[in-house]
Structure formats: structure tokens, C-alpha cells
N, C-alpha and C. Protein backbone atom coordinates (compact mmCIF):
# COMPACT_ATOMS: atom_id res chain seq x y z
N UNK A 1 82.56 -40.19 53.40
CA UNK A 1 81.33 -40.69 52.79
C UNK A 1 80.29 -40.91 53.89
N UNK A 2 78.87 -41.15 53.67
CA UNK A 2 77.74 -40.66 54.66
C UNK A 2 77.05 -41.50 54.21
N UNK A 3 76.31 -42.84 55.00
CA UNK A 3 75.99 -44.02 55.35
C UNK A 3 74.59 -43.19 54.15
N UNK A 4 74.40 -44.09 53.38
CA UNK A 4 73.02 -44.30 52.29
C UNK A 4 73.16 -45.56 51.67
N UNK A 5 71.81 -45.49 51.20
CA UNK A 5 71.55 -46.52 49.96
C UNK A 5 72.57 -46.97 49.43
N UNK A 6 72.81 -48.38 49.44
CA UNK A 6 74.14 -49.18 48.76
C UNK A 6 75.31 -49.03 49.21
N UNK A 7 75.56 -48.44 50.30
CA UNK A 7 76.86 -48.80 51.12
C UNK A 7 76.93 -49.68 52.02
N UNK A 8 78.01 -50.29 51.70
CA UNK A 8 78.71 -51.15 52.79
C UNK A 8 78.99 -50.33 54.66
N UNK A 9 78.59 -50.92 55.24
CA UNK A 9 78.75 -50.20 56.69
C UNK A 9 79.49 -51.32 57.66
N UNK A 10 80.38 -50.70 58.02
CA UNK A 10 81.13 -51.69 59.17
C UNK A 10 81.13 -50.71 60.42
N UNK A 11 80.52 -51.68 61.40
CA UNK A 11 80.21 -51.21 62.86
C UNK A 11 80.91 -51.76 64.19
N UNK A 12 81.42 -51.61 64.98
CA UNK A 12 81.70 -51.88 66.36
C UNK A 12 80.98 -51.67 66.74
N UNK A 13 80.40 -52.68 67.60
CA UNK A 13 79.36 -52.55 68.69
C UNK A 13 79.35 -53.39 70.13
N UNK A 14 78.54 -52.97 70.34
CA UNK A 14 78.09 -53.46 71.80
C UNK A 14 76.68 -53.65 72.10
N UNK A 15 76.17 -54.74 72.36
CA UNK A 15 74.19 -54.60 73.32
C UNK A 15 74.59 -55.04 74.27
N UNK A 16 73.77 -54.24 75.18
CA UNK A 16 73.56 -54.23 76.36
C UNK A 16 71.93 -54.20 76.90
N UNK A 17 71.63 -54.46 78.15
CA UNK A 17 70.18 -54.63 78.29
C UNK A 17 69.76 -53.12 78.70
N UNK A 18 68.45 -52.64 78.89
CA UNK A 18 68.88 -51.27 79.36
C UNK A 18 69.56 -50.82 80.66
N UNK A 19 69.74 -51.62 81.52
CA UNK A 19 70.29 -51.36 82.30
C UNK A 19 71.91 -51.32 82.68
N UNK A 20 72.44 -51.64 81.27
CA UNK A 20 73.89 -51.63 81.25
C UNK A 20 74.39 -53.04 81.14
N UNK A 21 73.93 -53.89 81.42
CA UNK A 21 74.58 -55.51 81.30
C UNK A 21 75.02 -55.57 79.88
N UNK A 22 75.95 -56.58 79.49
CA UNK A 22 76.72 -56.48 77.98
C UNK A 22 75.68 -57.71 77.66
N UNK A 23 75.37 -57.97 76.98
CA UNK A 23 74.12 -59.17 76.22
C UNK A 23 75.60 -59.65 75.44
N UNK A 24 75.76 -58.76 74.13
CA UNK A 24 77.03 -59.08 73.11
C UNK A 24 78.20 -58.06 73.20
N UNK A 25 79.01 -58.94 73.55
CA UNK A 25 80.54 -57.36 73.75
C UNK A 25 80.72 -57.27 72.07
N UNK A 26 80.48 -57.76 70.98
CA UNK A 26 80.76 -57.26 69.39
C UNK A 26 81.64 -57.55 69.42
N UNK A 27 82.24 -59.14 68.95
CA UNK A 27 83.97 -59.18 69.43
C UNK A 27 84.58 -59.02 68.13
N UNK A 28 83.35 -59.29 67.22
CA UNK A 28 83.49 -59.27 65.61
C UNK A 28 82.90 -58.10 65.12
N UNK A 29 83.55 -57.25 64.13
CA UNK A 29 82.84 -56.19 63.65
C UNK A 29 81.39 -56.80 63.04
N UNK A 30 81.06 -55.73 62.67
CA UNK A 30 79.17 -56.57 62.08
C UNK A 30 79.33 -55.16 60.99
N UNK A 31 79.31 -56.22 59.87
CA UNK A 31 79.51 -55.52 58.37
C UNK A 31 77.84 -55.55 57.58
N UNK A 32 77.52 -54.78 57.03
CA UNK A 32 75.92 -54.93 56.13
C UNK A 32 75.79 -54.03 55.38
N UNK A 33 75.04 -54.54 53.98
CA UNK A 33 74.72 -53.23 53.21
C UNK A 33 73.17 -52.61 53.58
N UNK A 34 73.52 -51.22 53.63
CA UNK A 34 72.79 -50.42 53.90
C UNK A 34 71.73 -49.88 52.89
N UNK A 35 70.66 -49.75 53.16
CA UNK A 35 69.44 -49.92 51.91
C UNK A 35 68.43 -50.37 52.01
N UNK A 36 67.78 -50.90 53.20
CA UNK A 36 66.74 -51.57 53.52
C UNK A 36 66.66 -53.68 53.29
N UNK A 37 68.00 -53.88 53.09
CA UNK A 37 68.37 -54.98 52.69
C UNK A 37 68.28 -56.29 53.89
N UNK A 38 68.10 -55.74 54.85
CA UNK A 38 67.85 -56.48 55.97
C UNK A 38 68.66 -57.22 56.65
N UNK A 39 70.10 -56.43 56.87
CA UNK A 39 70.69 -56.96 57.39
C UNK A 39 70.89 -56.31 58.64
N UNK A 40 70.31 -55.32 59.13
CA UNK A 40 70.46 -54.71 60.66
C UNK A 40 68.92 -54.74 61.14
N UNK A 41 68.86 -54.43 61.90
CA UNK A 41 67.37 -54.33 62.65
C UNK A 41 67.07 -52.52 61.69
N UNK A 42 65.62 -52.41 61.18
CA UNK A 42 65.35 -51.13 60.77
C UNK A 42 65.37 -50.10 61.44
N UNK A 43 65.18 -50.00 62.83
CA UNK A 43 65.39 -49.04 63.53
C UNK A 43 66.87 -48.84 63.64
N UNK A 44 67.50 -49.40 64.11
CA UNK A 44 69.20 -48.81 63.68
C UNK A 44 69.58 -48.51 62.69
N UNK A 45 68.89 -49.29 61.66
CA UNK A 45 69.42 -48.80 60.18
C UNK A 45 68.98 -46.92 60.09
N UNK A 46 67.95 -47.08 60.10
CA UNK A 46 67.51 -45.50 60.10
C UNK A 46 68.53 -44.76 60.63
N UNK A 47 68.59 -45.10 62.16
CA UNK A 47 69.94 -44.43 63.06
C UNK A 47 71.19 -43.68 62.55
N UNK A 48 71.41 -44.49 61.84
CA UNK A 48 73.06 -44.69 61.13
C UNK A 48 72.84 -44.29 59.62
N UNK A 49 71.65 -43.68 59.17
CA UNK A 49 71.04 -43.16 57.76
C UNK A 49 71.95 -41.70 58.01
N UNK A 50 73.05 -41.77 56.95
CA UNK A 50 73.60 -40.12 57.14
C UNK A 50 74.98 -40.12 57.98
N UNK A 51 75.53 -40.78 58.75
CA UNK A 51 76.46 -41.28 59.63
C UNK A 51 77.33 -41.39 58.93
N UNK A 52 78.79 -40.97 59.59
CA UNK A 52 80.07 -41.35 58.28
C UNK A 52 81.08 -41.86 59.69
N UNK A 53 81.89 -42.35 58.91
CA UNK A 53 83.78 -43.07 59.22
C UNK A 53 83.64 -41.93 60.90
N UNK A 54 83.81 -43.01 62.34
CA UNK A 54 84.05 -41.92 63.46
C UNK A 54 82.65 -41.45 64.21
N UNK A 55 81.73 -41.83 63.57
CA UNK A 55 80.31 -41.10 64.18
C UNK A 55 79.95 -42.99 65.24
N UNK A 56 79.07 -42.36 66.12
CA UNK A 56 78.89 -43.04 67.40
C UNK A 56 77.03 -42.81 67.46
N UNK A 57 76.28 -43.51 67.99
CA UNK A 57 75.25 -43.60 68.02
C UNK A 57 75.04 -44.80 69.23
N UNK A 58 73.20 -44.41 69.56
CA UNK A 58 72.94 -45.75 70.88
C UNK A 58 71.75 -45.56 70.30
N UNK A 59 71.04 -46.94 70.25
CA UNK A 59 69.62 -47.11 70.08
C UNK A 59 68.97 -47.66 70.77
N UNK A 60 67.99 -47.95 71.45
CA UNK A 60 66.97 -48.46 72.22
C UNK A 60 66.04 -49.21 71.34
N UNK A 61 65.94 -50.34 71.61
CA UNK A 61 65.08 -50.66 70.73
C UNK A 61 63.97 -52.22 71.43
N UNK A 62 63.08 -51.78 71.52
CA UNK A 62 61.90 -52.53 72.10
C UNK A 62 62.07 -53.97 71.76
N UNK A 63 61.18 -55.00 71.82
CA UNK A 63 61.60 -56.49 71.35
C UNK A 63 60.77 -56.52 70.17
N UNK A 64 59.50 -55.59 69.90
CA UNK A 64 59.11 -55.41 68.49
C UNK A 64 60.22 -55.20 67.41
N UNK A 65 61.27 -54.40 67.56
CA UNK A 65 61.99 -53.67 67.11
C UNK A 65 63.28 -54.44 66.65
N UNK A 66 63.42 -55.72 67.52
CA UNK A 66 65.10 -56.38 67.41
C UNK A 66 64.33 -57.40 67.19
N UNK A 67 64.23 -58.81 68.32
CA UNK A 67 64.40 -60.29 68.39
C UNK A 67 62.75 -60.47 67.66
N UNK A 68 62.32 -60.09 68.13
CA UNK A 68 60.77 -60.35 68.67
C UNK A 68 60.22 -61.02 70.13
N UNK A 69 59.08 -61.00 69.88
CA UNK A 69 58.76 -61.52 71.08
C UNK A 69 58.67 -63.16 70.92
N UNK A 70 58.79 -64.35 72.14
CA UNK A 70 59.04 -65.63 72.14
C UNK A 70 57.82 -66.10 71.08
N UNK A 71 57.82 -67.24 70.42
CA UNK A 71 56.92 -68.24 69.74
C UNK A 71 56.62 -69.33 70.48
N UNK A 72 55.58 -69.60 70.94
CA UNK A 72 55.52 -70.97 71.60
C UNK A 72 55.57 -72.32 70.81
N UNK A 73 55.30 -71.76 69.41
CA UNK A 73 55.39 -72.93 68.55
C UNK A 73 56.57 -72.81 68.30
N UNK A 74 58.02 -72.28 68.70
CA UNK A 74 59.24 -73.05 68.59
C UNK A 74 59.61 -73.64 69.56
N UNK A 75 58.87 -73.81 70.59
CA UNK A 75 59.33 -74.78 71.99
C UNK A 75 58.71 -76.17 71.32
N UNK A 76 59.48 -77.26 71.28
CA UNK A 76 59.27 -78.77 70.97
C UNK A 76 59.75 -79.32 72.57
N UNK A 77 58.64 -80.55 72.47
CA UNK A 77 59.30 -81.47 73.36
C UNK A 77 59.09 -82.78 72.31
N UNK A 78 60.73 -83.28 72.40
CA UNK A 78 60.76 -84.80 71.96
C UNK A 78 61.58 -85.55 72.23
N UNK A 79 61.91 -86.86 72.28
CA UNK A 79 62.11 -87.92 72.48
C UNK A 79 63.93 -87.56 72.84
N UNK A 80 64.40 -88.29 73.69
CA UNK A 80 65.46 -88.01 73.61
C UNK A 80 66.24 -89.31 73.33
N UNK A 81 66.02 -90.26 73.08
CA UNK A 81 65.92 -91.23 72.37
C UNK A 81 67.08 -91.17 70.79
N UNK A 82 66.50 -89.75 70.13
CA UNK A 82 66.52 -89.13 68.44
C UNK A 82 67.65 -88.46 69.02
N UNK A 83 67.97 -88.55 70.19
CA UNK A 83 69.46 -87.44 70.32
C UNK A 83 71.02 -87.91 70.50
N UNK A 84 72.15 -87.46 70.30
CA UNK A 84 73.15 -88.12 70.77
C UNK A 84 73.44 -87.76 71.86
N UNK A 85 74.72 -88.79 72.53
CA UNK A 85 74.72 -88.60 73.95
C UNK A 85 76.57 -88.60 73.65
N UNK A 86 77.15 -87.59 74.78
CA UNK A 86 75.91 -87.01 75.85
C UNK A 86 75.23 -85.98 75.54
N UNK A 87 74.27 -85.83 76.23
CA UNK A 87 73.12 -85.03 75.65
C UNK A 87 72.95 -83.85 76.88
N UNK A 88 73.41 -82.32 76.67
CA UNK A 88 73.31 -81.61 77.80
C UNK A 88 72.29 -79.92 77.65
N UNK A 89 71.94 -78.99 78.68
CA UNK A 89 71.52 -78.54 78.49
C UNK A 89 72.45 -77.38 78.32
N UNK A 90 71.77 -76.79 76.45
CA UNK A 90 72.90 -75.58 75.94
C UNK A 90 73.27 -75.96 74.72
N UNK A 91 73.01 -77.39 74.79
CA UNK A 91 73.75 -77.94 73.03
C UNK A 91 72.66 -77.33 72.19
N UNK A 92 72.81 -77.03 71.14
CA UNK A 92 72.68 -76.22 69.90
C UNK A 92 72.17 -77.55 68.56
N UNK A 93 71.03 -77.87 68.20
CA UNK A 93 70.58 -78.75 67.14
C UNK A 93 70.10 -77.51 65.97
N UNK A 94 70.42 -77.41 65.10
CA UNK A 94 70.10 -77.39 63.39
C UNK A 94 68.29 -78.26 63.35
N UNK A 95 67.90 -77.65 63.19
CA UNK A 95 66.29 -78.76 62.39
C UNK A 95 65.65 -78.55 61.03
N UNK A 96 65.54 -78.87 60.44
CA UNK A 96 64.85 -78.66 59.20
C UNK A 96 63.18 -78.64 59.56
N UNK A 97 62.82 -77.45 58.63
CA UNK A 97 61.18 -77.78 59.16
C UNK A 97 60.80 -77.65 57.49
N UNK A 98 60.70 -79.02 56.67
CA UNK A 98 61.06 -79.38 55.24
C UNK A 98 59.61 -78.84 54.85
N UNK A 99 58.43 -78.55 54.87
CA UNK A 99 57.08 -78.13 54.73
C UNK A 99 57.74 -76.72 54.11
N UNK A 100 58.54 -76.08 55.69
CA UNK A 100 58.36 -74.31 55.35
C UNK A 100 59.82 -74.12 54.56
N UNK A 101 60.79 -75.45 54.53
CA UNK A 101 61.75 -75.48 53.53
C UNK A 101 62.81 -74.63 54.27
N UNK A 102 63.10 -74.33 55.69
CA UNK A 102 63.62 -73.90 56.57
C UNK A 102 64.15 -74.57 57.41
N UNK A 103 65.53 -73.47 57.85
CA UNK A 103 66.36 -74.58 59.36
C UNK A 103 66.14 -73.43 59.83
N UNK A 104 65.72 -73.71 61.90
CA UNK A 104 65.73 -73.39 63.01
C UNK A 104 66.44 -74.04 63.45
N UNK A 105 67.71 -72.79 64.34
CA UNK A 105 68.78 -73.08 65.83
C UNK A 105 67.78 -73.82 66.42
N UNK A 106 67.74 -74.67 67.25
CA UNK A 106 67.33 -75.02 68.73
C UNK A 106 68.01 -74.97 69.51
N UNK A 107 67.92 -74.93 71.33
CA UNK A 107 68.54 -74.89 71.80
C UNK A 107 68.04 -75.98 72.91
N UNK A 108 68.74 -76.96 73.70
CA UNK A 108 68.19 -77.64 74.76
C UNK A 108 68.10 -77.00 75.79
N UNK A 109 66.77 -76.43 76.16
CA UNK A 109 66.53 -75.87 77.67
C UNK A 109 66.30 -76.84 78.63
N UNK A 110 66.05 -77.94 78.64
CA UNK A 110 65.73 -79.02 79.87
C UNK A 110 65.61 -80.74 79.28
N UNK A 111 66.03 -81.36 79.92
CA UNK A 111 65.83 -82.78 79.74
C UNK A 111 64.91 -83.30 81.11
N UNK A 112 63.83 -83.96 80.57
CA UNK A 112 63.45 -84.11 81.95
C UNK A 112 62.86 -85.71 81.83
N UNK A 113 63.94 -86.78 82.12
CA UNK A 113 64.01 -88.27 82.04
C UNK A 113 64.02 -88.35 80.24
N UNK A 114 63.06 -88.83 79.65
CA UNK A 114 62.93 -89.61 78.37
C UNK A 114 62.45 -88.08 77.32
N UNK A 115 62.19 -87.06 77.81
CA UNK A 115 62.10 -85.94 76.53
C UNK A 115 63.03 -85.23 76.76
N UNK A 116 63.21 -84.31 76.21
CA UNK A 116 63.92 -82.91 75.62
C UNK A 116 63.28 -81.84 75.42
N UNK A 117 63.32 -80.88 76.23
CA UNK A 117 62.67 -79.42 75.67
C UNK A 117 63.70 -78.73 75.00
N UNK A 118 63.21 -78.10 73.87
CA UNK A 118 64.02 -77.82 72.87
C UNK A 118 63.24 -76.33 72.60
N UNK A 119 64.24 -74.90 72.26
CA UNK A 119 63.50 -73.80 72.07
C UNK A 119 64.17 -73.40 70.87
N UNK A 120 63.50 -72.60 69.82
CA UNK A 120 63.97 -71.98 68.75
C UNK A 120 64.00 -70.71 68.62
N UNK A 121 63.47 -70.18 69.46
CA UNK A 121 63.36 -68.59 69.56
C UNK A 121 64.69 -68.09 69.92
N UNK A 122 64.84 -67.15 69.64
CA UNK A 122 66.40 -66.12 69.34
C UNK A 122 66.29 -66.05 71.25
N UNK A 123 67.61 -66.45 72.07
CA UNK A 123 68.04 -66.08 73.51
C UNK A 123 67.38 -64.35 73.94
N UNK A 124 67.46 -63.88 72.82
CA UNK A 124 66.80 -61.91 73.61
C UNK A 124 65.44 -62.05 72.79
N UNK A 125 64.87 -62.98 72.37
CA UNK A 125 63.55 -62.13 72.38
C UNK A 125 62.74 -62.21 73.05
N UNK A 126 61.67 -61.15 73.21
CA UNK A 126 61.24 -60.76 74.32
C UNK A 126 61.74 -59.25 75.47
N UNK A 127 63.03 -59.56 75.12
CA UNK A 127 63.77 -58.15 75.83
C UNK A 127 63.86 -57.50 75.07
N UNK A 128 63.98 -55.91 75.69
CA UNK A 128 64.59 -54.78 74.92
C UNK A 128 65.86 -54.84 74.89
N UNK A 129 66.75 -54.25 74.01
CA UNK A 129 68.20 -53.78 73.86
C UNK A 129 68.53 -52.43 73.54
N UNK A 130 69.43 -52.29 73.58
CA UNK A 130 70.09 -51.24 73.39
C UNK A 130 71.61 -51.20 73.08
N UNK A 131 71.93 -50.99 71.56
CA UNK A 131 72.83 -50.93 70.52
C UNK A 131 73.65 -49.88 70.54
N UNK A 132 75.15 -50.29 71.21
CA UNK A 132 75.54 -49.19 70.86
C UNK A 132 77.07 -48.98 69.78
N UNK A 133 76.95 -48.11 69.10
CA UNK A 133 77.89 -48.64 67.74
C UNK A 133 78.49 -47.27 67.77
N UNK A 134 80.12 -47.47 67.07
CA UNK A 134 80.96 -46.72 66.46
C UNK A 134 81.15 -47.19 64.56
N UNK A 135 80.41 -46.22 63.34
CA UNK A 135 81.08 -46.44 62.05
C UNK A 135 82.40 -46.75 62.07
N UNK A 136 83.01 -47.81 61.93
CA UNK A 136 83.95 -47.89 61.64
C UNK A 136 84.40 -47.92 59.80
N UNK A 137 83.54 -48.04 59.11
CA UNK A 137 84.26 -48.10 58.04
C UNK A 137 83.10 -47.84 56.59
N UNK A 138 82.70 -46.84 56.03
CA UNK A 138 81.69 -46.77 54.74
C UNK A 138 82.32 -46.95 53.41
N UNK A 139 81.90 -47.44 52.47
CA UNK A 139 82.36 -47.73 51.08
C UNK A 139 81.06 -47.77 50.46
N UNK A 140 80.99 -47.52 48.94
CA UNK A 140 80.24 -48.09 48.02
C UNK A 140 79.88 -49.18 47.65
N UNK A 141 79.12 -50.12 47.93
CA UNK A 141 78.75 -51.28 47.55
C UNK A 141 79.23 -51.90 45.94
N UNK A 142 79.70 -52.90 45.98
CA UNK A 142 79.87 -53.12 44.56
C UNK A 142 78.53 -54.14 43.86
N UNK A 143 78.45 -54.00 42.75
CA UNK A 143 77.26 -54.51 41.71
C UNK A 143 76.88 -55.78 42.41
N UNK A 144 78.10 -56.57 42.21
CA UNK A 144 77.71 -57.98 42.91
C UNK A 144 77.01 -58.08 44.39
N UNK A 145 77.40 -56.80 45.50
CA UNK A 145 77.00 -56.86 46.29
C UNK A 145 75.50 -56.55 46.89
N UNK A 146 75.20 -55.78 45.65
CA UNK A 146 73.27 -55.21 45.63
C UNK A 146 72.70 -56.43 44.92
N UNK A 147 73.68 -57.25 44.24
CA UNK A 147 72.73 -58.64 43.46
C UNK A 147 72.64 -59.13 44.59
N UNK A 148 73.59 -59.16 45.09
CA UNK A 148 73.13 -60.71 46.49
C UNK A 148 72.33 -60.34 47.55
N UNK A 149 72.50 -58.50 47.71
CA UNK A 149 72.03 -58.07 48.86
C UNK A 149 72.63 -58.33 50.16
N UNK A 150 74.00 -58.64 49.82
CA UNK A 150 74.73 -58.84 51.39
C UNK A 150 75.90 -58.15 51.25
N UNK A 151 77.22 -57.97 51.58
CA UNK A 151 78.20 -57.73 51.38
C UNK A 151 79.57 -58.99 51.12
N UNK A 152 79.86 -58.66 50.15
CA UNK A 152 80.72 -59.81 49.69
C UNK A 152 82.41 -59.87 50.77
N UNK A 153 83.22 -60.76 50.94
CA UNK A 153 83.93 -60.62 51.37
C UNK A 153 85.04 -60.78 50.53
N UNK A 154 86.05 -59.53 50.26
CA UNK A 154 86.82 -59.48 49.86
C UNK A 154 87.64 -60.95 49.30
């Protein structure tokens, strides 16, 4: 079967930066339905448009293309006061931003005495990557799985 509209696609992969560094070794397959459903970056999706069980592909893909580029309005500085301790740089906060009815990762990039710099932007954006994948596995999507638009797990 040959990667289209409403299939399930399971991939092995790897990113790397272009210069060969591993960003993500893929320790977990990365499963998505295929269809414009938004679960891969669109430029790979295209890639892998036509691809069956055994086929191999590498994509390049700009920071337009994957993360995006950084937001300065997800860098916060606040109180560290509002935080638990111990409190280090790398810990990972959940935030609600209840207006846009959304949670943003943060991440603590610096404590510096009584604040916290805190970033929400995805660790690669800004960089290019480069994706490189083996199909490991195509099927037909089932009904439930085009309602939800994700792939259900068995």
C-alpha cells in the first residue's frame, strides 16, 4: 500500500541538524494520519506522499518549515517566589494562558536571584533540520480515526 489520503503511517526516524548532530535519535516510532491532518510537518508529509512499507527518505527543512522561528512573547520573567523548590534550570512548567484557552511547555532557562526566565518556544526553533525516516508500517485509517483526525491506538 502507498502512503495517501487517510492512511495511517508509522515512521522511524531520526533529526539531525544539517550537519549531522542527532537533535532526536526517534527512540519511539512517530505514527500519524496522513491527509493534511497535521500531524507531521507539511513538507515531509508531501515527502512520504506515494511512499510504501521499506521506502527511506531525508528532508531538509528550514525553521519556516518545522519549529518556527523563536517568539519573544513566550519568554516570561516572573517571580520565583510562585515556584516550587528546588527550583532548577531545565524543569519543565505546564501554564495555562486562560484568555487564548491554551497550555504552553515552559522551560526554565535562568534564575537570576528573585525571578525566573521562563521560555515557551519549541528547543529547535529557529534551526533547520533535517528528517530522516524509514516507512515502517501503512494501513487504512479507520472511520473513527478521520473523526478524530489522529490515529487511534489499538
Amino acid at each position: 500500500m502507498n502512503i495517501g489520503k487517510n492512511c495511517v503511517v508509522t515512521l522511524a526516524y531520526q533529526v539531525t541538524d544539517p550537519a549531522g548532530k542527532v537533535l532526536d535519535p526517534g527512540s519511539e516510532p512517530l505514527v500519524y494520519l496522513h491527509g493534511g491532518y497535521h500531524g507531521v510537518f507539511a513538507a515531509l508529509e508531501a515527502a512520504l506522499e506515494g511512499l510504501s512499507v521499506g521506502s527511506q527518505t531525508r528532508v531538509n527543512l528550514l525553521p519556516e518549515d518545522a519549529f518556527g522561528f523563536p517568539d519573544e512573547t513566550l519568554i516570561l520573567v516572573e517571580d520565583r517566589a510562585g515556584f516550587p523548590e528546588p527550583l532548577a534550570v531545565g524543569m519543565k512548567f505546564e501554564l495555562v494562558n486562560a484568555e487564548a484557552d491554551q497550555e504552553t511547555l515552559y522551560t526554565v532557562t535562568a534564575i537570576d536571584g528573585d525571578q525566573v526566565i521562563l521560555d515557551g518556544n519549541h528547543p529547535l526553533a529557529g534551526q533547520p533540520i533535517v528528517f530522516h525516516c524509514t516507512v515502517s508500517e501503512v494501513r487504512p485509517a479507520r472511520p473513527e480515526e478521520i473523526r478524530r483526525r489522529q490515529p487511534v491506538p489499538d
